[in-house]
Protein backbone atom coordinates (compact mmCIF):
# COMPACT_ATOMS: atom_id res chain seq x y z
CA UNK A 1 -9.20 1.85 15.18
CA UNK A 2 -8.51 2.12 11.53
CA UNK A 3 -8.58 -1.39 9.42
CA UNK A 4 -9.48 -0.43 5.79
CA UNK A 5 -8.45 2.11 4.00
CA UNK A 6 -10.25 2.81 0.14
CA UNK A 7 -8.62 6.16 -1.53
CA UNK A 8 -9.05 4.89 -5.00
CA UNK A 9 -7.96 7.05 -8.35
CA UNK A 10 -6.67 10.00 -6.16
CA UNK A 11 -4.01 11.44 -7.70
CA UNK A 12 -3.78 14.08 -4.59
CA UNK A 13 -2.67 10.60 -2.39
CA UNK A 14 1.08 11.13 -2.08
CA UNK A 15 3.95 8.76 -0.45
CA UNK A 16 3.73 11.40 1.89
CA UNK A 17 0.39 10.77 2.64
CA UNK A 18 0.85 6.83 3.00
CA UNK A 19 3.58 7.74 5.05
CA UNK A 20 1.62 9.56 7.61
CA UNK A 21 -1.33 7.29 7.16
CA UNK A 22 1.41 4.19 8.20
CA UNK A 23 2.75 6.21 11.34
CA UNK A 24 -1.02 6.96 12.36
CA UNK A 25 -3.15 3.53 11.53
CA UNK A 26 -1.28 0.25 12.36
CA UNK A 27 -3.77 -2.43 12.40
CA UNK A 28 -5.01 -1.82 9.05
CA UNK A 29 -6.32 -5.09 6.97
CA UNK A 30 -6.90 -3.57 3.52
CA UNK A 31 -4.64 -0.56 1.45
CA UNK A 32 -6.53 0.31 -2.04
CA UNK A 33 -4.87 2.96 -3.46
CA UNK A 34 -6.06 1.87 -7.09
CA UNK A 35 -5.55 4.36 -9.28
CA UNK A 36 -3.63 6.60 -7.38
CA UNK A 37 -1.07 7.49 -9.75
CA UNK A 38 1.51 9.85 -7.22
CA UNK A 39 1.46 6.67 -5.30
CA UNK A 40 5.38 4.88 -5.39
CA UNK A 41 7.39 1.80 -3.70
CA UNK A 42 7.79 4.36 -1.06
CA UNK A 43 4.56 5.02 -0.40
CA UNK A 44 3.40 1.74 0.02
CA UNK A 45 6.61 0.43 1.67
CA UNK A 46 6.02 2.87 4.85
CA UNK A 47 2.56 1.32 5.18
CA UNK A 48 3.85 -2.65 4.63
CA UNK A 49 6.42 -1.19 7.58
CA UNK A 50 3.79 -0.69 10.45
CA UNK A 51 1.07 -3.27 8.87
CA UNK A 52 2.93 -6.55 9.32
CA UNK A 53 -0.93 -8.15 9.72
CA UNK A 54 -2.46 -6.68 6.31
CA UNK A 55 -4.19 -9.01 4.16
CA UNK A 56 -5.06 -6.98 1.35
CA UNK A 57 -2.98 -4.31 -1.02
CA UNK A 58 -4.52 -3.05 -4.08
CA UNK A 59 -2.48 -0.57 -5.96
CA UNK A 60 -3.80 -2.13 -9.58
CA UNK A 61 -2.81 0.72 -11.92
CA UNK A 62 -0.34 2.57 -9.82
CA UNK A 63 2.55 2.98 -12.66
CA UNK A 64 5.19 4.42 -10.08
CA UNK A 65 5.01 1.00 -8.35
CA UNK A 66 7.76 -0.99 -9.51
CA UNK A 67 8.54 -5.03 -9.29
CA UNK A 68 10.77 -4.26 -6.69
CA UNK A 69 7.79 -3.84 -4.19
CA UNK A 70 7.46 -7.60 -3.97
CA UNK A 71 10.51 -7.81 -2.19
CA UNK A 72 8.93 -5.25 0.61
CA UNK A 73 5.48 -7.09 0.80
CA UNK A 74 7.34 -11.10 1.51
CA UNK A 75 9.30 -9.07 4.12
CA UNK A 76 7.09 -6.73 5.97
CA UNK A 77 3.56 -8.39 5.21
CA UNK A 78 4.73 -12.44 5.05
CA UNK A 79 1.42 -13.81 5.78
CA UNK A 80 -0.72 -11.13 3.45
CA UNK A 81 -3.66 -12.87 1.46
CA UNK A 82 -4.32 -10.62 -1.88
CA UNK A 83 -2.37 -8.48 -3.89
CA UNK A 84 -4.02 -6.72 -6.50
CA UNK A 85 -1.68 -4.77 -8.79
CA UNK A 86 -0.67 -4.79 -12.72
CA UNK A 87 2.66 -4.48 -15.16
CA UNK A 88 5.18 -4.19 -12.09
C-alpha cells in the first residue's frame, strides 16, 4: 500500500502519469510533484479524485497549475492539512 509519493522536478511526470498513479494508489497521504513542470489541474485533479484522505499536496513551482485547482482540492480533499504551491 502506497501513501507517499515524492517525484520532485521531473519534467518526464505527465497528467498522464498522475492519472494512472490516482487509478493505481488510493490511500495516498502525501503528492509532491514540486517542480514537475508537465504537471497541470488535470493531473493533480485525477489524484484529489481517488485521495479524498490526503493530507499533503506539494506542487510549489508547477506553472501549469492554475488557481482554479483550489476549487478541486475543498471538493475532493475537504479535510487535507498542507498545501504547498506558489503564483496560482
Amino acid at each position: 500500500r502506497v501513501t507517499d509519493i515524492y517525484l520532485c522536478n521531473c519534467s518526464l511526470i505527465t497528467d498522464e502519469a498522475l492519472k494512472l498513479i490516482g487509478e493505481k494508489c488510493s490511500q495516498l497521504h502525501t503528492l509532491d510533484v514540486e517542480g514537475c513542470s508537465n504537471v497541470t489541474d488535470e493531473g493533480i485533479r485525477s489524484i484529489l479524485q481517488s485521495n479524498p484522505d490526503m493530507d499533503i499536496l506539494s506542487f510549489y513551482g508547477c506553472k501549469k497549475v492554475k488557481s482554479e485547482i483550489i476549487r478541486s482540492i475543498v471538493e475532493y480533499t475537504p479535510n487535507i492539512k498542507y498545501i504547498i504551491a506558489n503564483d496560482i
